[in-house]
C-alpha atoms as a PDB file:
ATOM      1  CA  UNK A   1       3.743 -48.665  98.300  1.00  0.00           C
ATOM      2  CA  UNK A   2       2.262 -45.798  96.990  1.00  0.00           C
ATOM      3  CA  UNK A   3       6.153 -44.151  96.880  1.00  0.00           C
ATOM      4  CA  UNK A   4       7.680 -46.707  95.639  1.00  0.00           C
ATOM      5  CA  UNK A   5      11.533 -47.366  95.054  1.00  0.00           C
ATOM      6  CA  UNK A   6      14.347 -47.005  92.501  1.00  0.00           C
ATOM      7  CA  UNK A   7      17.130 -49.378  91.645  1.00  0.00           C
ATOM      8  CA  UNK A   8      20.830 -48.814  91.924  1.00  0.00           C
ATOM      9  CA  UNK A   9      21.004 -46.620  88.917  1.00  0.00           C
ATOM     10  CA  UNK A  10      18.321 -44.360  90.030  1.00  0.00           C
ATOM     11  CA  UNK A  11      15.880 -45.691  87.460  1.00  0.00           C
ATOM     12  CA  UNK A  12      11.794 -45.885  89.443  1.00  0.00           C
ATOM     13  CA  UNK A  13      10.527 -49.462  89.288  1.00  0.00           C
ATOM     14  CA  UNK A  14       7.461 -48.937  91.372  1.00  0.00           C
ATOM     15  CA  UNK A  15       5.259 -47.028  92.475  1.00  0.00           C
ATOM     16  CA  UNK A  16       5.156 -42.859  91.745  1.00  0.00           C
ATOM     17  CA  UNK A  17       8.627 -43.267  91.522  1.00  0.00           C
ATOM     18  CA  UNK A  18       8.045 -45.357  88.178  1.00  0.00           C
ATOM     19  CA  UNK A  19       5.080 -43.956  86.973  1.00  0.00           C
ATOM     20  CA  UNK A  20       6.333 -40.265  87.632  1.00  0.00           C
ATOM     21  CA  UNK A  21       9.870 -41.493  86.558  1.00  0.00           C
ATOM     22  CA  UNK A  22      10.594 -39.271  83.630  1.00  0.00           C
ATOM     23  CA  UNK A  23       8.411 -36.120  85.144  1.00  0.00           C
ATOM     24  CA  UNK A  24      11.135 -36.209  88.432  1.00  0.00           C
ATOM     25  CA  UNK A  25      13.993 -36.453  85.913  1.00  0.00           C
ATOM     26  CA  UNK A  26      13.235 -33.577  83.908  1.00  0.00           C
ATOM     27  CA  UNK A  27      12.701 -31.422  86.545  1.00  0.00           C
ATOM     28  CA  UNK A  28      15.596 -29.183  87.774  1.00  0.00           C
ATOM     29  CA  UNK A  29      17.962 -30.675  90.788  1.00  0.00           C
ATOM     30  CA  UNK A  30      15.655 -30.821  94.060  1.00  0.00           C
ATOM     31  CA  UNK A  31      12.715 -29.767  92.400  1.00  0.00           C
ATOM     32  CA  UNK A  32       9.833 -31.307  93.667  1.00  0.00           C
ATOM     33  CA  UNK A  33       7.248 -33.493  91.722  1.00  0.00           C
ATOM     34  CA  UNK A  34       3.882 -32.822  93.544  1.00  0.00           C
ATOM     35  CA  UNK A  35       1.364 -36.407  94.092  1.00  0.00           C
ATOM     36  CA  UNK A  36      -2.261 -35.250  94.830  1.00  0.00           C
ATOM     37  CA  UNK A  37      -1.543 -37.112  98.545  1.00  0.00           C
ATOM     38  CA  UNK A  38      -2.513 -35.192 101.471  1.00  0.00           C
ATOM     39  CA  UNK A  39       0.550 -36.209 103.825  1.00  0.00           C
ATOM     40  CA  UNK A  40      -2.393 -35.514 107.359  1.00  0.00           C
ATOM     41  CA  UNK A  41      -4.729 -38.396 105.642  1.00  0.00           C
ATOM     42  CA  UNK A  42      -2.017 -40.180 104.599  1.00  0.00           C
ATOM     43  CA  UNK A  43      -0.168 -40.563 108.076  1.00  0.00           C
ATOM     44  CA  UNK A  44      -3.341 -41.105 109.763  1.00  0.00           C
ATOM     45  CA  UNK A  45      -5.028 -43.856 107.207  1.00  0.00           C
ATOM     46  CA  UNK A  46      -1.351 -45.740 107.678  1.00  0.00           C
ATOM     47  CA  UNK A  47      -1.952 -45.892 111.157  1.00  0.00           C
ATOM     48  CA  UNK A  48      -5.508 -46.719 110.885  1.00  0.00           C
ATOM     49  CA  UNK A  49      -5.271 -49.585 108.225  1.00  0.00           C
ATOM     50  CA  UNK A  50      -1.889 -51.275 110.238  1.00  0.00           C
ATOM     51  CA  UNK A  51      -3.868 -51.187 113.373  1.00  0.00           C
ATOM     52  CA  UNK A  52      -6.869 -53.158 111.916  1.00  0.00           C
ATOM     53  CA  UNK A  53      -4.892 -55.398 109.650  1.00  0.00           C
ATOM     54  CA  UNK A  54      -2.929 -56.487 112.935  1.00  0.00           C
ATOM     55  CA  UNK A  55      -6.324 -56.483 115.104  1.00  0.00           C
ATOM     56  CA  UNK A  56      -7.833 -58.972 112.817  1.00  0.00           C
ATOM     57  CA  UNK A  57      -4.666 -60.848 112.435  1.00  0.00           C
ATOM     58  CA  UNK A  58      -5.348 -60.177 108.532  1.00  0.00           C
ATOM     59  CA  UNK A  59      -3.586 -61.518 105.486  1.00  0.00           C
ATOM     60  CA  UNK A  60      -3.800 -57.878 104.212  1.00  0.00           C
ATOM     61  CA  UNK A  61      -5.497 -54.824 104.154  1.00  0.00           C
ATOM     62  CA  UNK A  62      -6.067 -51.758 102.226  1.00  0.00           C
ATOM     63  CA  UNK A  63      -7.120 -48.403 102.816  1.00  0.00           C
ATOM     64  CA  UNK A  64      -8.249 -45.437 100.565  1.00  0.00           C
ATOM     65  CA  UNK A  65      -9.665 -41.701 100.625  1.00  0.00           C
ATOM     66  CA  UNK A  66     -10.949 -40.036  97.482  1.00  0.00           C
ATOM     67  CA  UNK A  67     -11.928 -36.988  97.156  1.00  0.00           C
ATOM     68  CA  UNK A  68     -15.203 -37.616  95.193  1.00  0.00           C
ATOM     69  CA  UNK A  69     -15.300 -34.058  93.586  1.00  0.00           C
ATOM     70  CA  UNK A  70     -11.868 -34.639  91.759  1.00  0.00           C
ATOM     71  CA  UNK A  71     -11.487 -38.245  91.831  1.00  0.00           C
ATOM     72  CA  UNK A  72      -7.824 -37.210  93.433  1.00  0.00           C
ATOM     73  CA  UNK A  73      -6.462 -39.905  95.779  1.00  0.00           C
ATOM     74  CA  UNK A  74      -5.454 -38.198  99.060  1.00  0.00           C
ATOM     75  CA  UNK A  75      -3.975 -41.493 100.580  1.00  0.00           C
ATOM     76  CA  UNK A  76      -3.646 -45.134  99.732  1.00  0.00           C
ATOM     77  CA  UNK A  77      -2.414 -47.566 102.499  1.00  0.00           C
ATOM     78  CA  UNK A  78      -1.311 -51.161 102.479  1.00  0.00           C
ATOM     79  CA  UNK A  79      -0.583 -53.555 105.226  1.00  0.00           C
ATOM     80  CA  UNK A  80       1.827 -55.405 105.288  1.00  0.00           C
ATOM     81  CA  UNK A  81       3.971 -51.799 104.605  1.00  0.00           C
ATOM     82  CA  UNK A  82       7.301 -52.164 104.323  1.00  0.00           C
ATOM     83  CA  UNK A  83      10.377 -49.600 103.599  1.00  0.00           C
ATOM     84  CA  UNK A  84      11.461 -48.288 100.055  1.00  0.00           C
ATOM     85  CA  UNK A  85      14.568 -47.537 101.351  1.00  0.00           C
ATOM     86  CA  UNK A  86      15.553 -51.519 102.031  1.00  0.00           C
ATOM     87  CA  UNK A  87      12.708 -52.436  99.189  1.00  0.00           C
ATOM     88  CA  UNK A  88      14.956 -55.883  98.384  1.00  0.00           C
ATOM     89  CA  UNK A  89      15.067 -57.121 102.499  1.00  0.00           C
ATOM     90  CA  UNK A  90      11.421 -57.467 101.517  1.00  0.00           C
ATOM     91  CA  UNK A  91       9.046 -60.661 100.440  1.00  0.00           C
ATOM     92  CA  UNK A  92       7.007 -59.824  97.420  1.00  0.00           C
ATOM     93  CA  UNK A  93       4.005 -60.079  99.802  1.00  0.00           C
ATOM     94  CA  UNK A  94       4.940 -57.279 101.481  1.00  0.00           C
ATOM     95  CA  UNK A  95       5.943 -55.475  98.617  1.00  0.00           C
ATOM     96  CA  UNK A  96       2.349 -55.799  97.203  1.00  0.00           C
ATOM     97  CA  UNK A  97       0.598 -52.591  96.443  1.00  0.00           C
ATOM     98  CA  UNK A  98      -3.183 -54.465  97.085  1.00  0.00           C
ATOM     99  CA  UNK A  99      -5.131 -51.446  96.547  1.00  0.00           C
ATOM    100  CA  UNK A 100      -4.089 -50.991  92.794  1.00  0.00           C
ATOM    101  CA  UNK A 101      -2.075 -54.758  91.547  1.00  0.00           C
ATOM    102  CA  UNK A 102      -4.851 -57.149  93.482  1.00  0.00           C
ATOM    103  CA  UNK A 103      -8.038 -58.064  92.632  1.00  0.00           C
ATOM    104  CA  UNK A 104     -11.268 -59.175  94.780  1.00  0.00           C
ATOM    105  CA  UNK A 105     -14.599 -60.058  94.594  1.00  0.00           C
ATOM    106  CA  UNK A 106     -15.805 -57.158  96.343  1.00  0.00           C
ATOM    107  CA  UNK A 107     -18.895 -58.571  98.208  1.00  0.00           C
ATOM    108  CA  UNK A 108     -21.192 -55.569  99.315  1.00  0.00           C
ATOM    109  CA  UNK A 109     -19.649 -52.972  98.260  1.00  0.00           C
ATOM    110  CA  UNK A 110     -21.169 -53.840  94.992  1.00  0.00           C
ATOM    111  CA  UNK A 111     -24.841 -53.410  96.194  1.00  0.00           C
ATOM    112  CA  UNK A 112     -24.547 -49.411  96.129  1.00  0.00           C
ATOM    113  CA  UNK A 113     -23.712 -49.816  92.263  1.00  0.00           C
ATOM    114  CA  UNK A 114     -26.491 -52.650  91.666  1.00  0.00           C
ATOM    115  CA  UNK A 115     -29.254 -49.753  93.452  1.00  0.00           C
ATOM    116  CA  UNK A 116     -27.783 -47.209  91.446  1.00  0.00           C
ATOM    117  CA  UNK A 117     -28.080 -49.120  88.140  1.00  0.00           C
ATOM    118  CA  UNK A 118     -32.040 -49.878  88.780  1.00  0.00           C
ATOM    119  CA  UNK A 119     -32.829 -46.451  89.877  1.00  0.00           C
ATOM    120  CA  UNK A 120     -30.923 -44.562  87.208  1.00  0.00           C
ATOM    121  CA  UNK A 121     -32.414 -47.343  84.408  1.00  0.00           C
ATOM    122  CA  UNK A 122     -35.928 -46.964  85.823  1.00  0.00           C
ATOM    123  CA  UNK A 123     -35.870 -50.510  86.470  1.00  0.00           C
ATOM    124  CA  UNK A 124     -36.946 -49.784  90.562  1.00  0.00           C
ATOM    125  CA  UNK A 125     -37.763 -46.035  92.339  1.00  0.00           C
ATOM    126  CA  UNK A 126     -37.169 -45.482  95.803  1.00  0.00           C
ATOM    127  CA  UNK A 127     -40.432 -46.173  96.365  1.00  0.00           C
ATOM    128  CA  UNK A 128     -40.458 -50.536  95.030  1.00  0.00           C
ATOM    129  CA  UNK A 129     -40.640 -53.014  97.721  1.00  0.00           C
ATOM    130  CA  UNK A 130     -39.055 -56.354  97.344  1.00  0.00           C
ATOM    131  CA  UNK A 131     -40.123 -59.428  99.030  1.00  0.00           C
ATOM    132  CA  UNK A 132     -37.464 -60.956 101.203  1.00  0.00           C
ATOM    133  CA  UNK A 133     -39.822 -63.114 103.561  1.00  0.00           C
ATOM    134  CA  UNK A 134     -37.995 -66.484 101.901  1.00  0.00           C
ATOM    135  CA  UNK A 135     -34.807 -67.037 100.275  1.00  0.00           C
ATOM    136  CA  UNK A 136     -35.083 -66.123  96.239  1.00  0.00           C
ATOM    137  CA  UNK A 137     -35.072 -68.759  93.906  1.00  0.00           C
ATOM    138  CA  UNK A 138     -33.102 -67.271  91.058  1.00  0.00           C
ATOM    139  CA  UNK A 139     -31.320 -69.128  88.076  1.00  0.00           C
ATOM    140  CA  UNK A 140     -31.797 -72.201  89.460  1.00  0.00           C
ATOM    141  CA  UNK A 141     -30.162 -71.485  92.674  1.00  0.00           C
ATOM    142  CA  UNK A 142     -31.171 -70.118  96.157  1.00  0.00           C
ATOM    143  CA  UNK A 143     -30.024 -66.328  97.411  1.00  0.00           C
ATOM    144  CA  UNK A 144     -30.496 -65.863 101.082  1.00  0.00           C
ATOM    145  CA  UNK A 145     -29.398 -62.958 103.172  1.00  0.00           C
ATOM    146  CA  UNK A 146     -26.608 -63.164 105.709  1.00  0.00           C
ATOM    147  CA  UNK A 147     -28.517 -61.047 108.289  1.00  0.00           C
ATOM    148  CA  UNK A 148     -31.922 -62.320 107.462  1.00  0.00           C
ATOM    149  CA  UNK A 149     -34.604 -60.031 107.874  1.00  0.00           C
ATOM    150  CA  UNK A 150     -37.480 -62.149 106.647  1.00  0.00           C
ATOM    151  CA  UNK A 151     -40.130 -59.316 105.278  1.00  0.00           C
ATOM    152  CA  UNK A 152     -40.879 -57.020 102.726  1.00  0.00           C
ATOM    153  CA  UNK A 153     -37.580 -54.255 102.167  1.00  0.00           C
ATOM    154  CA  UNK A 154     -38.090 -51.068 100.885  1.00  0.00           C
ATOM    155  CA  UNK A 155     -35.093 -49.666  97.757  1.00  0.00           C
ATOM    156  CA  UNK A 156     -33.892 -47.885 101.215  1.00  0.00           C
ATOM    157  CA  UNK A 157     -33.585 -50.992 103.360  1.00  0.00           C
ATOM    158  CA  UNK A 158     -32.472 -53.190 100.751  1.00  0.00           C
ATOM    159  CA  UNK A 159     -29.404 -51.209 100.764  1.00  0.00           C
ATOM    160  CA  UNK A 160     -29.210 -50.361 104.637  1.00  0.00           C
ATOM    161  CA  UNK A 161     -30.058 -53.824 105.477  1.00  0.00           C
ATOM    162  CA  UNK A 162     -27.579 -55.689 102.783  1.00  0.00           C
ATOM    163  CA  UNK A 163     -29.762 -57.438 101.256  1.00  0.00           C
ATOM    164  CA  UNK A 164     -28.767 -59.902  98.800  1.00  0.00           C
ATOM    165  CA  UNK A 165     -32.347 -60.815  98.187  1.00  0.00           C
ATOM    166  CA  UNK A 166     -33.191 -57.384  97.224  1.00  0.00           C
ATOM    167  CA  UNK A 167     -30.149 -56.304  95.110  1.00  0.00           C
ATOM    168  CA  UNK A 168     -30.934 -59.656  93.496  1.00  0.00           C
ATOM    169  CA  UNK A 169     -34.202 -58.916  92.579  1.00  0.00           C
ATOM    170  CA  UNK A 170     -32.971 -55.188  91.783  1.00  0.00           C
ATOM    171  CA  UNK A 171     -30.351 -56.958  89.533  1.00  0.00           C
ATOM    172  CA  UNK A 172     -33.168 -59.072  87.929  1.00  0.00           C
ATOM    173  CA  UNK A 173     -35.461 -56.343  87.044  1.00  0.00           C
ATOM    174  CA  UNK A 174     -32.606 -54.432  85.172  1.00  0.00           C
ATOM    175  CA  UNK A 175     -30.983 -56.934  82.957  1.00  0.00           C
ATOM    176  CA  UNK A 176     -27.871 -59.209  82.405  1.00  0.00           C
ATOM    177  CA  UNK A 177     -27.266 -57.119  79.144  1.00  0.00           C
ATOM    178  CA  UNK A 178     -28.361 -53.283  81.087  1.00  0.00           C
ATOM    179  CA  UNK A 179     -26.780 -54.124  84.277  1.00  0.00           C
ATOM    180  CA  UNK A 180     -23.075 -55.465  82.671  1.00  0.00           C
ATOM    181  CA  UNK A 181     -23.346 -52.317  80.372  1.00  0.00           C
ATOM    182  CA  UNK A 182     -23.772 -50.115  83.697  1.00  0.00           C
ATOM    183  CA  UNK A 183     -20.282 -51.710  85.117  1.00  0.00           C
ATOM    184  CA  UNK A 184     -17.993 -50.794  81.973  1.00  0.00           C
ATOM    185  CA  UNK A 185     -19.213 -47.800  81.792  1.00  0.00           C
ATOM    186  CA  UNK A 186     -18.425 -47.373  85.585  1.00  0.00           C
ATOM    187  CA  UNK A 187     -14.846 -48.754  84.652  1.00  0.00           C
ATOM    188  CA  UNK A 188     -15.048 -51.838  86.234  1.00  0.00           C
ATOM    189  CA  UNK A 189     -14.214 -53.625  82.969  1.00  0.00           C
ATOM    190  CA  UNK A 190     -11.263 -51.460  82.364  1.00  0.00           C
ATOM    191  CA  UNK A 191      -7.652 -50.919  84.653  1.00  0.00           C
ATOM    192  CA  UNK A 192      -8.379 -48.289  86.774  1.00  0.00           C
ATOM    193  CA  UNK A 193      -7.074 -44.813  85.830  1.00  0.00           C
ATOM    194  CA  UNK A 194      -4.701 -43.908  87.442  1.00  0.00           C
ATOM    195  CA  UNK A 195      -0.447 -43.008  87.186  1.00  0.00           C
ATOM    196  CA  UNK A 196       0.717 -45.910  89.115  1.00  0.00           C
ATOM    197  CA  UNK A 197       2.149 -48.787  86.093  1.00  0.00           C
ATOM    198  CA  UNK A 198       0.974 -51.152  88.248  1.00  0.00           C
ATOM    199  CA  UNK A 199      -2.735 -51.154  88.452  1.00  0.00           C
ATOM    200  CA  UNK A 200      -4.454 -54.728  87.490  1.00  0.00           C
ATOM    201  CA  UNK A 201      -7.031 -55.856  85.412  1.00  0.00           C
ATOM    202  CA  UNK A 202     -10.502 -57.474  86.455  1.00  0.00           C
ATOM    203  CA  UNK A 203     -11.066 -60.612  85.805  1.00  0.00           C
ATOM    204  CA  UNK A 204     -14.575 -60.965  84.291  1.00  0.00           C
ATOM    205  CA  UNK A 205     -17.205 -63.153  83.854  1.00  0.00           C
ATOM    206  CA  UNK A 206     -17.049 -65.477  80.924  1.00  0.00           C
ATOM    207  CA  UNK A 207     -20.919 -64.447  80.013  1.00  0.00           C
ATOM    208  CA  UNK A 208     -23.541 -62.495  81.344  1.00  0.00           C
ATOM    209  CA  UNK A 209     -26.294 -64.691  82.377  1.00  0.00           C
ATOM    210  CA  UNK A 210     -29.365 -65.020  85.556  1.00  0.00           C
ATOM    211  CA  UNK A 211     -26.759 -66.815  87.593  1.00  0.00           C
ATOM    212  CA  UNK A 212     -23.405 -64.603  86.609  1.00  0.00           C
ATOM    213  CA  UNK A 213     -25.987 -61.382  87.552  1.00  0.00           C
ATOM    214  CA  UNK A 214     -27.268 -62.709  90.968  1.00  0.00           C
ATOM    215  CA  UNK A 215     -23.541 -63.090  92.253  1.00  0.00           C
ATOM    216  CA  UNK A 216     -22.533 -59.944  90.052  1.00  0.00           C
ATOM    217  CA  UNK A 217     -25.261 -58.429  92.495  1.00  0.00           C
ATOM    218  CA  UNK A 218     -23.721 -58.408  95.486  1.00  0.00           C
ATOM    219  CA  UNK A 219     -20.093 -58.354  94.237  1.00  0.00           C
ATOM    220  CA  UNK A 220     -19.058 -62.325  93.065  1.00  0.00           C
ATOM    221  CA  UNK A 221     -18.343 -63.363  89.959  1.00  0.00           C
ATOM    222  CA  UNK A 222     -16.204 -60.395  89.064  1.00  0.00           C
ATOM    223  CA  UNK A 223     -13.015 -59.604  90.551  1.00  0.00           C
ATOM    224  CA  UNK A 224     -11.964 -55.772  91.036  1.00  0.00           C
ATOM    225  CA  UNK A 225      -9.311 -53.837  92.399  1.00  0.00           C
ATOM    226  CA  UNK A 226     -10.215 -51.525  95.379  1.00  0.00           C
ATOM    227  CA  UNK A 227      -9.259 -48.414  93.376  1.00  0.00           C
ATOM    228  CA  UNK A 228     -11.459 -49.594  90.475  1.00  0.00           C
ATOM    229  CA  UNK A 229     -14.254 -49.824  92.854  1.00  0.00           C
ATOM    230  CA  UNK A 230     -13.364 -46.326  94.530  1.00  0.00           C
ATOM    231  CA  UNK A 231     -13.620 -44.712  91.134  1.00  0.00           C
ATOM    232  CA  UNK A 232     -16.473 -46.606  90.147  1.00  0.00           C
ATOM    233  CA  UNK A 233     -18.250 -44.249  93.311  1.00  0.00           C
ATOM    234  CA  UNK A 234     -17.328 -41.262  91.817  1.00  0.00           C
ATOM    235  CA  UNK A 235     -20.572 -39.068  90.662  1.00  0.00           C
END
Protein backbone atom coordinates (compact mmCIF):
# COMPACT_ATOMS: atom_id res chain seq x y z
CA UNK A 1 0.00 0.00 0.00
CA UNK A 2 2.31 2.37 1.08
CA UNK A 3 4.40 1.60 -2.51
CA UNK A 4 1.87 1.62 -4.50
CA UNK A 5 1.62 0.74 -8.35
CA UNK A 6 1.81 2.25 -11.85
CA UNK A 7 -0.30 1.55 -14.88
CA UNK A 8 0.79 0.23 -18.22
CA UNK A 9 2.32 3.45 -19.31
CA UNK A 10 4.39 3.85 -16.29
CA UNK A 11 2.24 6.67 -14.97
CA UNK A 12 1.92 6.14 -10.47
CA UNK A 13 -1.75 5.84 -9.53
CA UNK A 14 -1.21 5.06 -5.90
CA UNK A 15 0.58 5.23 -3.36
CA UNK A 16 4.45 6.93 -3.29
CA UNK A 17 4.47 5.90 -6.64
CA UNK A 18 1.67 8.65 -7.37
CA UNK A 19 2.39 11.05 -4.94
CA UNK A 20 6.27 10.93 -5.68
CA UNK A 21 5.32 10.47 -9.43
CA UNK A 22 6.96 13.44 -11.01
CA UNK A 23 10.04 13.53 -8.27
CA UNK A 24 11.00 9.61 -9.68
CA UNK A 25 10.62 10.92 -13.25
CA UNK A 26 12.89 13.70 -13.08
CA UNK A 27 15.45 11.98 -11.55
CA UNK A 28 18.26 10.45 -13.71
CA UNK A 29 17.76 6.57 -14.96
CA UNK A 30 17.99 4.29 -11.67
CA UNK A 31 18.28 7.02 -9.44
CA UNK A 32 16.67 6.43 -6.38
CA UNK A 33 13.80 8.52 -4.76
CA UNK A 34 14.38 8.12 -0.94
CA UNK A 35 10.69 7.57 1.42
CA UNK A 36 11.48 8.36 5.13
CA UNK A 37 10.55 4.28 5.65
CA UNK A 38 12.89 2.38 7.68
CA UNK A 39 12.80 -1.01 5.58
CA UNK A 40 13.81 -3.12 9.60
CA UNK A 41 10.36 -1.48 11.03
CA UNK A 42 8.77 -1.84 8.04
CA UNK A 43 9.37 -5.71 7.49
CA UNK A 44 8.77 -6.35 11.02
CA UNK A 45 5.35 -4.13 11.57
CA UNK A 46 4.11 -6.21 8.19
CA UNK A 47 4.61 -9.23 9.95
CA UNK A 48 3.28 -8.02 13.14
CA UNK A 49 -0.02 -6.36 11.84
CA UNK A 50 -0.79 -9.71 9.28
CA UNK A 51 -0.32 -11.91 12.23
CA UNK A 52 -2.93 -10.07 14.43
CA UNK A 53 -5.31 -9.18 11.67
CA UNK A 54 -5.42 -13.09 10.92
CA UNK A 55 -5.42 -13.97 14.85
CA UNK A 56 -8.51 -11.98 15.33
CA UNK A 57 -9.98 -13.12 12.14
CA UNK A 58 -10.24 -9.16 11.45
CA UNK A 59 -11.93 -7.28 8.67
CA UNK A 60 -8.70 -5.17 8.62
CA UNK A 61 -5.98 -3.82 10.36
CA UNK A 62 -3.48 -1.14 10.38
CA UNK A 63 -0.25 -0.53 11.75
CA UNK A 64 2.01 2.61 12.19
CA UNK A 65 5.45 3.92 13.73
CA UNK A 66 6.24 7.61 13.93
CA UNK A 67 9.00 8.96 14.90
CA UNK A 68 7.55 11.67 17.25
CA UNK A 69 10.65 14.03 16.97
CA UNK A 70 10.16 14.44 13.09
CA UNK A 71 6.73 13.38 12.56
CA UNK A 72 8.56 10.98 9.75
CA UNK A 73 6.61 7.74 9.15
CA UNK A 74 9.08 4.82 9.43
CA UNK A 75 6.40 2.16 8.40
CA UNK A 76 2.74 1.95 7.60
CA UNK A 77 1.12 -1.57 7.28
CA UNK A 78 -2.22 -2.77 6.05
CA UNK A 79 -3.87 -6.10 6.20
CA UNK A 80 -5.33 -7.39 3.86
CA UNK A 81 -1.70 -6.59 1.81
CA UNK A 82 -1.67 -7.51 -1.42
CA UNK A 83 1.07 -7.23 -4.42
CA UNK A 84 1.75 -4.03 -6.59
CA UNK A 85 3.16 -6.05 -9.01
CA UNK A 86 -0.42 -7.95 -9.91
CA UNK A 87 -2.28 -4.64 -8.28
CA UNK A 88 -5.49 -5.47 -10.85
CA UNK A 89 -5.82 -9.56 -9.59
CA UNK A 90 -6.84 -7.56 -6.54
CA UNK A 91 -10.48 -6.57 -4.86
CA UNK A 92 -10.57 -2.95 -3.96
CA UNK A 93 -10.72 -4.21 -0.33
CA UNK A 94 -7.53 -5.37 -0.47
CA UNK A 95 -6.24 -2.65 -2.31
CA UNK A 96 -7.33 -0.26 0.54
CA UNK A 97 -4.61 1.78 2.09
CA UNK A 98 -6.79 1.97 5.75
CA UNK A 99 -4.24 3.82 7.55
CA UNK A 100 -4.44 7.03 5.29
CA UNK A 101 -8.08 6.60 2.77
CA UNK A 102 -10.36 5.16 5.92
CA UNK A 103 -11.85 6.76 8.56
CA UNK A 104 -12.91 5.58 12.27
CA UNK A 105 -14.24 6.62 15.27
CA UNK A 106 -11.23 6.11 17.16
CA UNK A 107 -12.62 5.08 20.63
CA UNK A 108 -9.79 5.53 23.33
CA UNK A 109 -7.28 6.62 21.65
CA UNK A 110 -9.01 9.90 21.89
CA UNK A 111 -8.83 10.10 25.77
CA UNK A 112 -4.92 11.02 25.69
CA UNK A 113 -6.01 14.19 23.54
CA UNK A 114 -9.25 14.96 25.78
CA UNK A 115 -6.44 14.92 29.14
CA UNK A 116 -4.19 16.89 27.21
CA UNK A 117 -6.77 19.55 26.23
CA UNK A 118 -7.90 20.07 30.12
CA UNK A 119 -4.45 20.15 31.42
CA UNK A 120 -2.93 22.42 28.81
CA UNK A 121 -6.40 24.80 29.09
CA UNK A 122 -6.20 24.74 32.89
CA UNK A 123 -9.50 23.28 32.87
CA UNK A 124 -8.09 20.06 35.34
CA UNK A 125 -4.19 19.61 36.92
CA UNK A 126 -2.86 16.38 37.60
CA UNK A 127 -3.84 16.76 40.81
CA UNK A 128 -8.35 16.94 40.14
CA UNK A 129 -10.22 13.94 41.11
CA UNK A 130 -13.32 12.97 39.32
CA UNK A 131 -16.09 11.03 40.74
CA UNK A 132 -16.77 7.81 38.93
CA UNK A 133 -18.68 5.91 41.84
CA UNK A 134 -22.05 6.02 39.37
CA UNK A 135 -22.50 6.33 35.79
CA UNK A 136 -22.49 10.33 34.69
CA UNK A 137 -25.53 11.83 33.73
CA UNK A 138 -24.42 14.15 30.98
CA UNK A 139 -26.61 15.85 28.17
CA UNK A 140 -29.36 14.00 28.94
CA UNK A 141 -27.78 10.70 28.56
CA UNK A 142 -25.87 8.17 30.79
CA UNK A 143 -21.78 7.56 30.36
CA UNK A 144 -20.63 4.47 32.10
CA UNK A 145 -17.23 2.90 31.95
CA UNK A 146 -16.54 -0.37 30.21
CA UNK A 147 -14.20 -1.60 33.01
CA UNK A 148 -16.06 -0.04 35.84
CA UNK A 149 -14.11 1.01 38.62
CA UNK A 150 -16.80 2.55 40.77
CA UNK A 151 -14.69 5.35 42.93
CA UNK A 152 -13.09 8.48 42.86
CA UNK A 153 -10.09 8.58 39.73
CA UNK A 154 -7.34 10.69 39.93
CA UNK A 155 -6.23 12.91 36.11
CA UNK A 156 -3.63 9.79 36.29
CA UNK A 157 -6.15 6.98 36.58
CA UNK A 158 -8.68 8.47 34.51
CA UNK A 159 -6.35 7.94 31.75
CA UNK A 160 -4.70 4.54 32.96
CA UNK A 161 -7.99 3.21 33.86
CA UNK A 162 -10.03 4.42 30.50
CA UNK A 163 -12.33 6.10 31.92
CA UNK A 164 -15.10 7.43 30.01
CA UNK A 165 -16.58 8.94 33.09
CA UNK A 166 -13.57 10.92 33.73
CA UNK A 167 -12.56 12.12 30.21
CA UNK A 168 -16.25 13.05 30.20
CA UNK A 169 -16.15 15.13 32.98
CA UNK A 170 -12.54 16.35 31.75
CA UNK A 171 -14.38 17.13 28.42
CA UNK A 172 -17.14 19.00 30.39
CA UNK A 173 -14.98 21.22 32.37
CA UNK A 174 -13.14 22.46 29.15
CA UNK A 175 -15.81 23.35 26.73
CA UNK A 176 -17.71 22.30 23.50
CA UNK A 177 -16.29 25.58 21.92
CA UNK A 178 -12.31 25.09 23.82
CA UNK A 179 -12.25 21.45 23.40
CA UNK A 180 -13.40 21.39 19.31
CA UNK A 181 -10.86 24.34 18.93
CA UNK A 182 -8.09 21.97 20.60
CA UNK A 183 -8.88 19.15 17.74
CA UNK A 184 -8.34 21.50 14.56
CA UNK A 185 -5.64 22.78 15.80
CA UNK A 186 -4.33 19.16 16.40
CA UNK A 187 -5.39 18.51 12.65
CA UNK A 188 -8.07 16.39 13.23
CA UNK A 189 -10.37 18.67 11.21
CA UNK A 190 -8.01 18.79 8.36
CA UNK A 191 -6.53 15.65 5.80
CA UNK A 192 -3.64 14.58 7.36
CA UNK A 193 -0.29 15.85 6.00
CA UNK A 194 1.23 13.82 4.38
CA UNK A 195 2.62 12.89 0.36
CA UNK A 196 0.36 10.05 -0.21
CA UNK A 197 -2.87 11.65 -2.76
CA UNK A 198 -4.87 9.49 -1.04
CA UNK A 199 -5.32 10.51 2.51
CA UNK A 200 -9.21 11.09 3.59
CA UNK A 201 -11.08 13.56 5.22
CA UNK A 202 -12.89 13.35 8.75
CA UNK A 203 -16.14 13.37 8.88
CA UNK A 204 -17.26 15.82 11.62
CA UNK A 205 -19.82 16.55 13.81
CA UNK A 206 -22.66 18.61 12.52
CA UNK A 207 -22.37 20.96 15.88
CA UNK A 208 -20.55 21.06 18.91
CA UNK A 209 -22.82 20.49 21.72
CA UNK A 210 -22.89 18.50 25.69
CA UNK A 211 -23.86 15.36 23.86
CA UNK A 212 -21.48 15.70 20.50
CA UNK A 213 -18.50 16.45 23.41
CA UNK A 214 -19.25 13.43 25.73
CA UNK A 215 -18.85 10.95 22.67
CA UNK A 216 -16.13 13.39 21.13
CA UNK A 217 -14.51 12.41 24.61
CA UNK A 218 -13.67 9.18 24.21
CA UNK A 219 -13.39 9.15 20.38
CA UNK A 220 -17.35 8.93 18.79
CA UNK A 221 -18.91 11.28 16.99
CA UNK A 222 -15.93 12.12 14.83
CA UNK A 223 -14.43 9.91 12.41
CA UNK A 224 -10.48 10.05 11.80
CA UNK A 225 -7.97 8.40 9.89
CA UNK A 226 -5.23 6.53 11.90
CA UNK A 227 -2.50 8.80 10.47
CA UNK A 228 -4.54 11.88 11.46
CA UNK A 229 -4.64 10.56 14.89
CA UNK A 230 -0.78 9.58 14.83
CA UNK A 231 0.04 13.16 13.97
CA UNK A 232 -2.38 14.54 16.20
CA UNK A 233 0.33 12.79 19.09
CA UNK A 234 3.03 14.57 17.87
CA UNK A 235 4.49 17.22 20.62
Amino acid sequence: HLVGFTDFGGEGIAGAERALDADMKAQAAGAAVPLSIDLRVQAALEDEVQKTGIEHQAKGAVGMVVDVKTGEILGMANYPDFNPGQAGKHTPDQLLNRAVQSVYEMGSTFKGITIAAGLDSGAITRQSTFDATVPFRMAGRTVRDFHAENRVLTTDEVFTKSSNIGTSRIALAVGPERFSGYLDKLGLFQRAPIELKETARPILPAKWNENTLASASFGHAISVTPLALSQAMLP
